[in-house]
PDB file of N, CA and C in Angstrom:
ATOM      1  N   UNK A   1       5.352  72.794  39.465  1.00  0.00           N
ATOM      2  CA  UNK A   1       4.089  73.498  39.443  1.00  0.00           C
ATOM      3  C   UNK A   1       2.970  72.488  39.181  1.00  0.00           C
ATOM      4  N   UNK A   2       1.842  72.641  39.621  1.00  0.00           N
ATOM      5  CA  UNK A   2       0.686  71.833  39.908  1.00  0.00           C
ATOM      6  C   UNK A   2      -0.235  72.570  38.922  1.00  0.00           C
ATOM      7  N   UNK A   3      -1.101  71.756  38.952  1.00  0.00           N
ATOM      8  CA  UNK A   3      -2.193  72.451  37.319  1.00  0.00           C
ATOM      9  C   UNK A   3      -3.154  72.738  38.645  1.00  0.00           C
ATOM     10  N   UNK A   4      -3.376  72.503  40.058  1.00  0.00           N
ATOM     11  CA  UNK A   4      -3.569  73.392  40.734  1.00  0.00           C
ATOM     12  C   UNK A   4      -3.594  75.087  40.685  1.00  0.00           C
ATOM     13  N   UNK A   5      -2.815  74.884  40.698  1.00  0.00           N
ATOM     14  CA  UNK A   5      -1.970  76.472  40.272  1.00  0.00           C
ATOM     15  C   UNK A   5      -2.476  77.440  39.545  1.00  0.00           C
ATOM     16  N   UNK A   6      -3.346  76.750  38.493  1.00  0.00           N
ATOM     17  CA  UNK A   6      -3.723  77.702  37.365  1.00  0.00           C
ATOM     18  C   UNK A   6      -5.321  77.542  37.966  1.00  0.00           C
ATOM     19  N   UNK A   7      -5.920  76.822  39.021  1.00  0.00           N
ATOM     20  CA  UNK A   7      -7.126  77.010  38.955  1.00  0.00           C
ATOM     21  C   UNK A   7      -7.561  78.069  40.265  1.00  0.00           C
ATOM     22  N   UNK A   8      -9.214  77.904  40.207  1.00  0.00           N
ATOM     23  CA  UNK A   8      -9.464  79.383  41.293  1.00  0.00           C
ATOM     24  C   UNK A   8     -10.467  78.646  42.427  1.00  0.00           C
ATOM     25  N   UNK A   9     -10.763  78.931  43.314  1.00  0.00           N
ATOM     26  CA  UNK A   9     -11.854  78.394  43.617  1.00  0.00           C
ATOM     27  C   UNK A   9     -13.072  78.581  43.707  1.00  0.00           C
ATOM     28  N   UNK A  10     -13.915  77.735  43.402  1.00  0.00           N
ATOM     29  CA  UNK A  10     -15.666  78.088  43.593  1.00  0.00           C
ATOM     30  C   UNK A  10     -16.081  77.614  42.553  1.00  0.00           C
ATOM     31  N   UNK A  11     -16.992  76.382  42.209  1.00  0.00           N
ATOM     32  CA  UNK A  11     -17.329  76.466  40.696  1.00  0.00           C
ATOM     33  C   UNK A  11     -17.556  77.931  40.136  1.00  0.00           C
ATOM     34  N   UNK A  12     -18.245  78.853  40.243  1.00  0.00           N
ATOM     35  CA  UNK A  12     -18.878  79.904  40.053  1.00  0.00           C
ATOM     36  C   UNK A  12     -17.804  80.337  39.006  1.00  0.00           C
ATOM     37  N   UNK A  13     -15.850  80.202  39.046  1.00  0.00           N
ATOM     38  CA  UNK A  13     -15.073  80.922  38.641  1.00  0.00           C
ATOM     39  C   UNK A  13     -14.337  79.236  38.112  1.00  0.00           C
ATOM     40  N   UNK A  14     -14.855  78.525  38.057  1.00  0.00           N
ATOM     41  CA  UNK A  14     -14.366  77.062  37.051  1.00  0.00           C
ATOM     42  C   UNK A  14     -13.476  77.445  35.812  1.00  0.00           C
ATOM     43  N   UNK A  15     -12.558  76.880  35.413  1.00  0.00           N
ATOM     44  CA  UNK A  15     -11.842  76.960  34.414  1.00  0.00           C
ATOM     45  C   UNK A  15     -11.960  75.897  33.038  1.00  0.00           C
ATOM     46  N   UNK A  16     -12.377  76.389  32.269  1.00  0.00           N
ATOM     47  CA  UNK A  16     -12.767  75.093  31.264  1.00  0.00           C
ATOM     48  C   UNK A  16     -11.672  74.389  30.800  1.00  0.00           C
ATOM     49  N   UNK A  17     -11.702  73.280  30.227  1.00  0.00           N
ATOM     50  CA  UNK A  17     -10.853  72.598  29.848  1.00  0.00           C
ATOM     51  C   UNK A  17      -9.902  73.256  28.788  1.00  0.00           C
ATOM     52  N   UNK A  18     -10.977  73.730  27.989  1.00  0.00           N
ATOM     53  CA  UNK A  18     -10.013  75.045  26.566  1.00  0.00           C
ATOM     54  C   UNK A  18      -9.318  75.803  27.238  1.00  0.00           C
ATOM     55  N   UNK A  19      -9.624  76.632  28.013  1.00  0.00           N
ATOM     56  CA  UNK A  19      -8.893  77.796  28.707  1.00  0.00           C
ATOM     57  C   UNK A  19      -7.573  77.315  29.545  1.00  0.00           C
ATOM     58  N   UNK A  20      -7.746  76.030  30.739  1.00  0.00           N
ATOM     59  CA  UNK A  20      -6.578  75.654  31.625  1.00  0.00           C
ATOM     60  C   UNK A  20      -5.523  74.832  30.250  1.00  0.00           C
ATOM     61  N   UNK A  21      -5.706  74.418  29.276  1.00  0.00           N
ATOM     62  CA  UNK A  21      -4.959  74.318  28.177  1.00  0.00           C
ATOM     63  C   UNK A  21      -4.499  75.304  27.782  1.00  0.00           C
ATOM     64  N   UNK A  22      -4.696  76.592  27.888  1.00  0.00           N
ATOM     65  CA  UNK A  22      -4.110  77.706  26.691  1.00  0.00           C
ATOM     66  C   UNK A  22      -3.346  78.223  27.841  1.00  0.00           C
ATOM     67  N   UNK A  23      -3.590  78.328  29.552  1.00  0.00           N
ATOM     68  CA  UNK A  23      -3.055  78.627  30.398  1.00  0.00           C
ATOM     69  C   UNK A  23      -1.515  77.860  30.792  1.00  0.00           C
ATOM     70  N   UNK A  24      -1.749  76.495  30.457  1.00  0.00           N
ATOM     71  CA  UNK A  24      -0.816  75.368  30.765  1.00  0.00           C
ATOM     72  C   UNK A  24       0.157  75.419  29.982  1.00  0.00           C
ATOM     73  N   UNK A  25      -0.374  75.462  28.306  1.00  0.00           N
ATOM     74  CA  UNK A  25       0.128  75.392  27.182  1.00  0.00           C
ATOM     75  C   UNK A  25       0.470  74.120  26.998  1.00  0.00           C
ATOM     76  N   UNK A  26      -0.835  73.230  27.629  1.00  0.00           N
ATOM     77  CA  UNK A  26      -0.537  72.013  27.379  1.00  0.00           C
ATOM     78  C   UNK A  26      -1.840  71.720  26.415  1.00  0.00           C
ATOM     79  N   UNK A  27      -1.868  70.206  25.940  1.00  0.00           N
ATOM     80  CA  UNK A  27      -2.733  69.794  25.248  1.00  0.00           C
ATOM     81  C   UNK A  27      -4.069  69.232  26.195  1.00  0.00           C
ATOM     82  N   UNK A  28      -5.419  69.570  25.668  1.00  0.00           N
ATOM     83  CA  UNK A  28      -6.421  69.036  26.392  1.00  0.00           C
ATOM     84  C   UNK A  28      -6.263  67.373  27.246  1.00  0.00           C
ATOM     85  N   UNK A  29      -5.945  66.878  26.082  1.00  0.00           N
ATOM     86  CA  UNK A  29      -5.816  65.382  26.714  1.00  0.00           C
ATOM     87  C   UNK A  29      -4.476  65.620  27.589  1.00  0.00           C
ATOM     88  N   UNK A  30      -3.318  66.226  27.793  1.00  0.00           N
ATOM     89  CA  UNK A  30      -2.392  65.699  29.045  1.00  0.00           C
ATOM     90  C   UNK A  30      -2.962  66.690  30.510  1.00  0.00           C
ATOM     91  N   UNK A  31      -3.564  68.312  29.897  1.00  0.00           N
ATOM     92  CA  UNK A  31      -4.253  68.644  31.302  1.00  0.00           C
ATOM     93  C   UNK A  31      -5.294  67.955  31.684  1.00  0.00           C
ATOM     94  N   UNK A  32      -6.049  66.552  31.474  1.00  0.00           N
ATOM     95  CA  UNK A  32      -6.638  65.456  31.997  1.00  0.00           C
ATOM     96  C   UNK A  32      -6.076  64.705  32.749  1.00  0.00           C
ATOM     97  N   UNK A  33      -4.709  64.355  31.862  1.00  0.00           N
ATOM     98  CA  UNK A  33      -4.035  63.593  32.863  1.00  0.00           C
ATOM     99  C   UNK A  33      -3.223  64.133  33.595  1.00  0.00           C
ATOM    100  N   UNK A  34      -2.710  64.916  33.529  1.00  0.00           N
ATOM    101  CA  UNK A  34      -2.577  65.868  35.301  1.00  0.00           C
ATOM    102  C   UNK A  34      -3.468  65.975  36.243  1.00  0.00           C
ATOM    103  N   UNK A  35      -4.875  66.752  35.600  1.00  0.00           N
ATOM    104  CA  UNK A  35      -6.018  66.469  37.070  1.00  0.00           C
ATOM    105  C   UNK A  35      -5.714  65.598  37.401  1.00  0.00           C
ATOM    106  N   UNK A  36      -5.813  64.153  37.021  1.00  0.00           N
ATOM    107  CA  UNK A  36      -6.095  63.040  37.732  1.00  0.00           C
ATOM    108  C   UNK A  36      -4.400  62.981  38.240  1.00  0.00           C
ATOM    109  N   UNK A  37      -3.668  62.818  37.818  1.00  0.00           N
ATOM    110  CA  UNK A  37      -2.269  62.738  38.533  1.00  0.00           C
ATOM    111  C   UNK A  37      -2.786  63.574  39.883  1.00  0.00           C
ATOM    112  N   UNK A  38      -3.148  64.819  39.530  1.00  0.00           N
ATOM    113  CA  UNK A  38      -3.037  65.650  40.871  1.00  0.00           C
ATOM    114  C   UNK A  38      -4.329  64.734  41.804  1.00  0.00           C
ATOM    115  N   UNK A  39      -4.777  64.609  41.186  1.00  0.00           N
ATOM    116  CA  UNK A  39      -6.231  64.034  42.632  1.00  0.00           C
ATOM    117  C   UNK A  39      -5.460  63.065  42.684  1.00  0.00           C
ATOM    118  N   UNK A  40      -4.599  62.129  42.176  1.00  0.00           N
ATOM    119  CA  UNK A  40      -4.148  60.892  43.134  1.00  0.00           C
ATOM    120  C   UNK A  40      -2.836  60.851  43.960  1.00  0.00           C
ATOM    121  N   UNK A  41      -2.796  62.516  43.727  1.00  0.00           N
ATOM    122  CA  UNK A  41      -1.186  62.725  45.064  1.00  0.00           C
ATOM    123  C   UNK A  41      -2.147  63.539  46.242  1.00  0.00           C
ATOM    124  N   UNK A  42      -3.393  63.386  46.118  1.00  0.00           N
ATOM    125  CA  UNK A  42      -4.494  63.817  46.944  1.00  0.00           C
ATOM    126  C   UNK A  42      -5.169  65.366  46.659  1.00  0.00           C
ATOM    127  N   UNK A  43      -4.791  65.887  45.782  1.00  0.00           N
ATOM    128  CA  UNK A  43      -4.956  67.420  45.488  1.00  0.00           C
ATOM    129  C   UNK A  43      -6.474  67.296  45.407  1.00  0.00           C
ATOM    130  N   UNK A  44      -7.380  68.194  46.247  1.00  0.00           N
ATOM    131  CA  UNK A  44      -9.055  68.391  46.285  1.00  0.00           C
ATOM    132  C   UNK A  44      -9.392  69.131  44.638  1.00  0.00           C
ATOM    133  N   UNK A  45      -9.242  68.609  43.300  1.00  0.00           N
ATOM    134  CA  UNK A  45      -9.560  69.366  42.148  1.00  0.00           C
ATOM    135  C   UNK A  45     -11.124  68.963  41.554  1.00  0.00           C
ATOM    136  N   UNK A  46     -11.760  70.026  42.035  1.00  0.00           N
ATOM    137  CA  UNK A  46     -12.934  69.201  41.488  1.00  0.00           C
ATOM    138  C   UNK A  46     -13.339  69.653  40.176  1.00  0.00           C
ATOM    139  N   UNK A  47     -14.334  69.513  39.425  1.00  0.00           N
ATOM    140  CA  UNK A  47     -14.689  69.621  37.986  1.00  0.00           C
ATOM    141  C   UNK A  47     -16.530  69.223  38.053  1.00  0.00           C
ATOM    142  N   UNK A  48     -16.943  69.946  37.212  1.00  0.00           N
ATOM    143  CA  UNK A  48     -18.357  70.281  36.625  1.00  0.00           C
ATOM    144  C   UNK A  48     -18.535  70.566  35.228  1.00  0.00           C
ATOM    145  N   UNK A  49     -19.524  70.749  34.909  1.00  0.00           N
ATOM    146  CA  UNK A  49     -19.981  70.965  33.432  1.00  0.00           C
ATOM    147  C   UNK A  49     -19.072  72.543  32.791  1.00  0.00           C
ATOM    148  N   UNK A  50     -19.228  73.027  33.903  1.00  0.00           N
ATOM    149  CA  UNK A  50     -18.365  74.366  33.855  1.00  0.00           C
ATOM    150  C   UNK A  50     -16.881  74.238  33.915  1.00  0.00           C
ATOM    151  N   UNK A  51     -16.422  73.421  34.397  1.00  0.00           N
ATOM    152  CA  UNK A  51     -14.886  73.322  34.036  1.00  0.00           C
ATOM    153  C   UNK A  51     -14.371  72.534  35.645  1.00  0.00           C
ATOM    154  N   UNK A  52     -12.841  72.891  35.786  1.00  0.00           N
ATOM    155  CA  UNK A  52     -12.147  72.863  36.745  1.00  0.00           C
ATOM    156  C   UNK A  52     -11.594  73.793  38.070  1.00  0.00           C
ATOM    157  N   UNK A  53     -12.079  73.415  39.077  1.00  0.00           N
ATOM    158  CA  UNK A  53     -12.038  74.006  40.043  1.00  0.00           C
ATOM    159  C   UNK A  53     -11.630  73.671  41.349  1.00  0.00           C
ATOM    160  N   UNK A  54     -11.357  74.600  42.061  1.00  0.00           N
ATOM    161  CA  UNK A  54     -10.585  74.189  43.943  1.00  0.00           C
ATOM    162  C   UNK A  54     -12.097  74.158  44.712  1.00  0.00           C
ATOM    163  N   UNK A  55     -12.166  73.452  45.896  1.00  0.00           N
ATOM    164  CA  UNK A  55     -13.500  73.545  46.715  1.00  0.00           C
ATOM    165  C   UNK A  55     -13.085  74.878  47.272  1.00  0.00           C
ATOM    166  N   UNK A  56     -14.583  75.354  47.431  1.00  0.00           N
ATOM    167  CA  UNK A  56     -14.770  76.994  48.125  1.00  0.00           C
ATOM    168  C   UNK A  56     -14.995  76.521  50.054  1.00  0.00           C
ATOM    169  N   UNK A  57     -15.819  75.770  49.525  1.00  0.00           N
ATOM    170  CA  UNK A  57     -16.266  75.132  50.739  1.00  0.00           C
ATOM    171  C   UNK A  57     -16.543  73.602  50.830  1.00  0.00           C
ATOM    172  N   UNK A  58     -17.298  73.260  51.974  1.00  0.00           N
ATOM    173  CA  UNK A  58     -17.296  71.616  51.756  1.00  0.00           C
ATOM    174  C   UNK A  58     -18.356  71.184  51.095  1.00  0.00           C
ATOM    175  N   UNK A  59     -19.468  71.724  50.660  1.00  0.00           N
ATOM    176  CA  UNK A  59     -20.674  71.213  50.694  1.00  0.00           C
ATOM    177  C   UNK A  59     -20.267  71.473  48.672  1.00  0.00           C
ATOM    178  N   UNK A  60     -19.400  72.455  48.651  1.00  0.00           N
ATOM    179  CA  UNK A  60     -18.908  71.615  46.517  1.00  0.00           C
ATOM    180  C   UNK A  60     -18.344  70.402  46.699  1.00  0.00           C
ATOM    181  N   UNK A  61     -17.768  69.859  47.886  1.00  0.00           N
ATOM    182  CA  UNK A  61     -16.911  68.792  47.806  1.00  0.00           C
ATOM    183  C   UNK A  61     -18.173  67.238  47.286  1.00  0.00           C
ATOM    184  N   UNK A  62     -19.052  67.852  48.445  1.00  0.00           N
ATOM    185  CA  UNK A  62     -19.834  66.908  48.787  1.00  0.00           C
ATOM    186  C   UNK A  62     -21.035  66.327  47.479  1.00  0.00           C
ATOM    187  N   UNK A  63     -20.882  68.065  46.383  1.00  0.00           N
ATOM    188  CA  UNK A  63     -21.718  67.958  45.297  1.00  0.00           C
ATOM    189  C   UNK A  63     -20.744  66.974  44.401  1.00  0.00           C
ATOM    190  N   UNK A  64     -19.423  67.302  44.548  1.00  0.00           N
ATOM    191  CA  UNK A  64     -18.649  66.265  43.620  1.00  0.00           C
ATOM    192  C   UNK A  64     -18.839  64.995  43.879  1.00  0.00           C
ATOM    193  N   UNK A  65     -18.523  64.873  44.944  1.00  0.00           N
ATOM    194  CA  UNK A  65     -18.841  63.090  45.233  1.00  0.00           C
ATOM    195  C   UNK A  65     -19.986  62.790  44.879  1.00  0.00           C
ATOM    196  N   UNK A  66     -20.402  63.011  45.493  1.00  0.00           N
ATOM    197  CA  UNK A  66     -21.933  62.157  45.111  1.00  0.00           C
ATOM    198  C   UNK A  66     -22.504  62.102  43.188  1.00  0.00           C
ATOM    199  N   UNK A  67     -21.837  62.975  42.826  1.00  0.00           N
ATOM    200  CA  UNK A  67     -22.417  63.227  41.116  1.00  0.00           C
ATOM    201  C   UNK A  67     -21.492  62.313  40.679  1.00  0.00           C
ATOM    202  N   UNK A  68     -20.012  61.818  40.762  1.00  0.00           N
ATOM    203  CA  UNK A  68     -19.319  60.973  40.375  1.00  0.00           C
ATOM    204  C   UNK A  68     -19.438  59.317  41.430  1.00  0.00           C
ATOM    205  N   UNK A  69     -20.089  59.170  42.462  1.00  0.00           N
ATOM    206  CA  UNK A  69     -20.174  58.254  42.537  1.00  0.00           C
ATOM    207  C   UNK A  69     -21.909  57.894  41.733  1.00  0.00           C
ATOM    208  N   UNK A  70     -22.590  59.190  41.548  1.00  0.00           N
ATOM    209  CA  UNK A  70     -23.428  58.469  40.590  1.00  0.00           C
ATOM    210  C   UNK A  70     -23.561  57.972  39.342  1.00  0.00           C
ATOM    211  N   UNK A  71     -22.278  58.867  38.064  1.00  0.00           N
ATOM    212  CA  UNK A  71     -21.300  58.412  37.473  1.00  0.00           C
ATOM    213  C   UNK A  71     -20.633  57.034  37.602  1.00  0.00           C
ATOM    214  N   UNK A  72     -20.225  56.720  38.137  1.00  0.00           N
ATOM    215  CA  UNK A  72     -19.911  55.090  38.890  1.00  0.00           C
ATOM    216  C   UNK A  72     -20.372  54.257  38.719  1.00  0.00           C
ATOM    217  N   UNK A  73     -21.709  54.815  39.614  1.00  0.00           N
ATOM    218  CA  UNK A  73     -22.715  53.502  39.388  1.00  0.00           C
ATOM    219  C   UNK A  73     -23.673  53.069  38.436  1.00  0.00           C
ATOM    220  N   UNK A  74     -23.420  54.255  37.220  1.00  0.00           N
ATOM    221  CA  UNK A  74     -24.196  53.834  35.913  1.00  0.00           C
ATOM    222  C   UNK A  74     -23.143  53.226  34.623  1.00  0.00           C
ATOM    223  N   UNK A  75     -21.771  53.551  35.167  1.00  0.00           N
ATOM    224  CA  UNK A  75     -21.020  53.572  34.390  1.00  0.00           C
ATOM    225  C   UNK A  75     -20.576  51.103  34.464  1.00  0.00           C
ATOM    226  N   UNK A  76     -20.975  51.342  36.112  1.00  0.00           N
ATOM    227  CA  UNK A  76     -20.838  49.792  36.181  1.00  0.00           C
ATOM    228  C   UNK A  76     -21.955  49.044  35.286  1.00  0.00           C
ATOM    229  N   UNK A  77     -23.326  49.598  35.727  1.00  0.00           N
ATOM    230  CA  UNK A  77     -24.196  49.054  34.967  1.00  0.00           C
ATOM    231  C   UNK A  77     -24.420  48.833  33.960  1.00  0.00           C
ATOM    232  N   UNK A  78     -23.560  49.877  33.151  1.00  0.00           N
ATOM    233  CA  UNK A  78     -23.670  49.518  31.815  1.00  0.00           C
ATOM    234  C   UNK A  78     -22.813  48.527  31.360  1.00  0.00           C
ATOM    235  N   UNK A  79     -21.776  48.200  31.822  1.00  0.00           N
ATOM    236  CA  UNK A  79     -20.970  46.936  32.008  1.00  0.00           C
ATOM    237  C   UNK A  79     -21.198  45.632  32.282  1.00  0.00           C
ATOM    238  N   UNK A  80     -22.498  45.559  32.738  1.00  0.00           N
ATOM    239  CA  UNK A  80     -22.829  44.655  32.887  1.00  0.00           C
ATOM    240  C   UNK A  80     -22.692  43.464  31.601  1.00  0.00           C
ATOM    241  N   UNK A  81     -24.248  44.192  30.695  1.00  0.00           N
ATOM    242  CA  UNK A  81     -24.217  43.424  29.525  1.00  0.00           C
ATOM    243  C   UNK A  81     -22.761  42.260  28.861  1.00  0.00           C
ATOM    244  N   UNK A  82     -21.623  43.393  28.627  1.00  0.00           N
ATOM    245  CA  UNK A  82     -20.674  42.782  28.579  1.00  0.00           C
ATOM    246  C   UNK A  82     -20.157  41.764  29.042  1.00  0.00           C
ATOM    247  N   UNK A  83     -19.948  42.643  30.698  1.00  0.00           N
ATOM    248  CA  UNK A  83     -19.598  41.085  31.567  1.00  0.00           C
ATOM    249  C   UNK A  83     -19.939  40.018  31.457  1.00  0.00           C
ATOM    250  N   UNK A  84     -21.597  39.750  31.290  1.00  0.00           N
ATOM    251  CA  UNK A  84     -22.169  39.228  30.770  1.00  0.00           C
ATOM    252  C   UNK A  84     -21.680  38.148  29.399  1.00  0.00           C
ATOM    253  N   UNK A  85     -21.492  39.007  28.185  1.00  0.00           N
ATOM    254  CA  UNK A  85     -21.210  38.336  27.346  1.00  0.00           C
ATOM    255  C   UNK A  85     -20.062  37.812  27.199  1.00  0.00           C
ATOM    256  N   UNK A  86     -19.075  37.790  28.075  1.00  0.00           N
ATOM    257  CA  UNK A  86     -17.455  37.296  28.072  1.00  0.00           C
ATOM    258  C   UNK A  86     -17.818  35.601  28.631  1.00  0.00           C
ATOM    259  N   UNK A  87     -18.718  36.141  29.186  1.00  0.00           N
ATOM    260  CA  UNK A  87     -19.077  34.744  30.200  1.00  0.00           C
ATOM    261  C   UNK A  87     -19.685  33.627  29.890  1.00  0.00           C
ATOM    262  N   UNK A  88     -20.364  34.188  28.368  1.00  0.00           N
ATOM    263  CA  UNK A  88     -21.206  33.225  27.781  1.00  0.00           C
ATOM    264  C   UNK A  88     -20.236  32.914  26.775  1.00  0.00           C
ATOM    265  N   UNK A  89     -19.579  33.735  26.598  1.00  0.00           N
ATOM    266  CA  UNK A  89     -18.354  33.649  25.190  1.00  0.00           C
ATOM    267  C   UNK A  89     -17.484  32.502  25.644  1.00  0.00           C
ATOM    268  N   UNK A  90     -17.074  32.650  26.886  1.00  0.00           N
ATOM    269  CA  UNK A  90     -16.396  31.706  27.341  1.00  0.00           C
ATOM    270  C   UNK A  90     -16.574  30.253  27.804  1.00  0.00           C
ATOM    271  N   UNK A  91     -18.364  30.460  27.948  1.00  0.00           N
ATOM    272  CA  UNK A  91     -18.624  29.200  28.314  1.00  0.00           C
ATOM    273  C   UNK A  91     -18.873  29.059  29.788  1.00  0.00           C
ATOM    274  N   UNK A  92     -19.010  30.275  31.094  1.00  0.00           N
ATOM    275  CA  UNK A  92     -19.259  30.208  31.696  1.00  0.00           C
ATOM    276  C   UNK A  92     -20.433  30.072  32.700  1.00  0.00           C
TER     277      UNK A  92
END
């Protein structure tokens, strides 16, 4: 069984993280790592502020991507600094 399974589609009917836990009867942190298990055997699971959800249509798909590749690209930037400082740490 897929943690698919327990979700619905449409954000509109999203499943929060508390709830697909009490559904699973798993712990918050391993129904995390199932989503992601499931999105990397390709399963379409998307997620919002509202919880976890199946696409209704394409244009949620399209809201996911783009909000996590903007996620991405702040998440690099802030990495920078660091990178940064390994480099000076090191002498580079």
């Amino acid at each position: 069984m897929s943690i698919a399974d327990f979700l619905t589609e449409g954000e509109k009917d999203a499943v929060s993280l508390e709830n697909l836990s009490i559904s699973t009867g798993l712990p918050e942190r391993i129904v995390k790592r199932e989503v992601l298990q499931a999105r990397l055997r390709g399963e379409l699971i998307l997620s919002s502020e509202n919880g976890y959800f199946l696409p209704s249509d394409p244009d949620e798909i399209k809201r996911y991507v783009f909000t996590r590749k903007a996620y991405l690209k702040t998440a690099h930037a802030a990495l920078r600094p660091f990178l940064k400082a390994i480099k000076k740490a090191e002498g580079v």
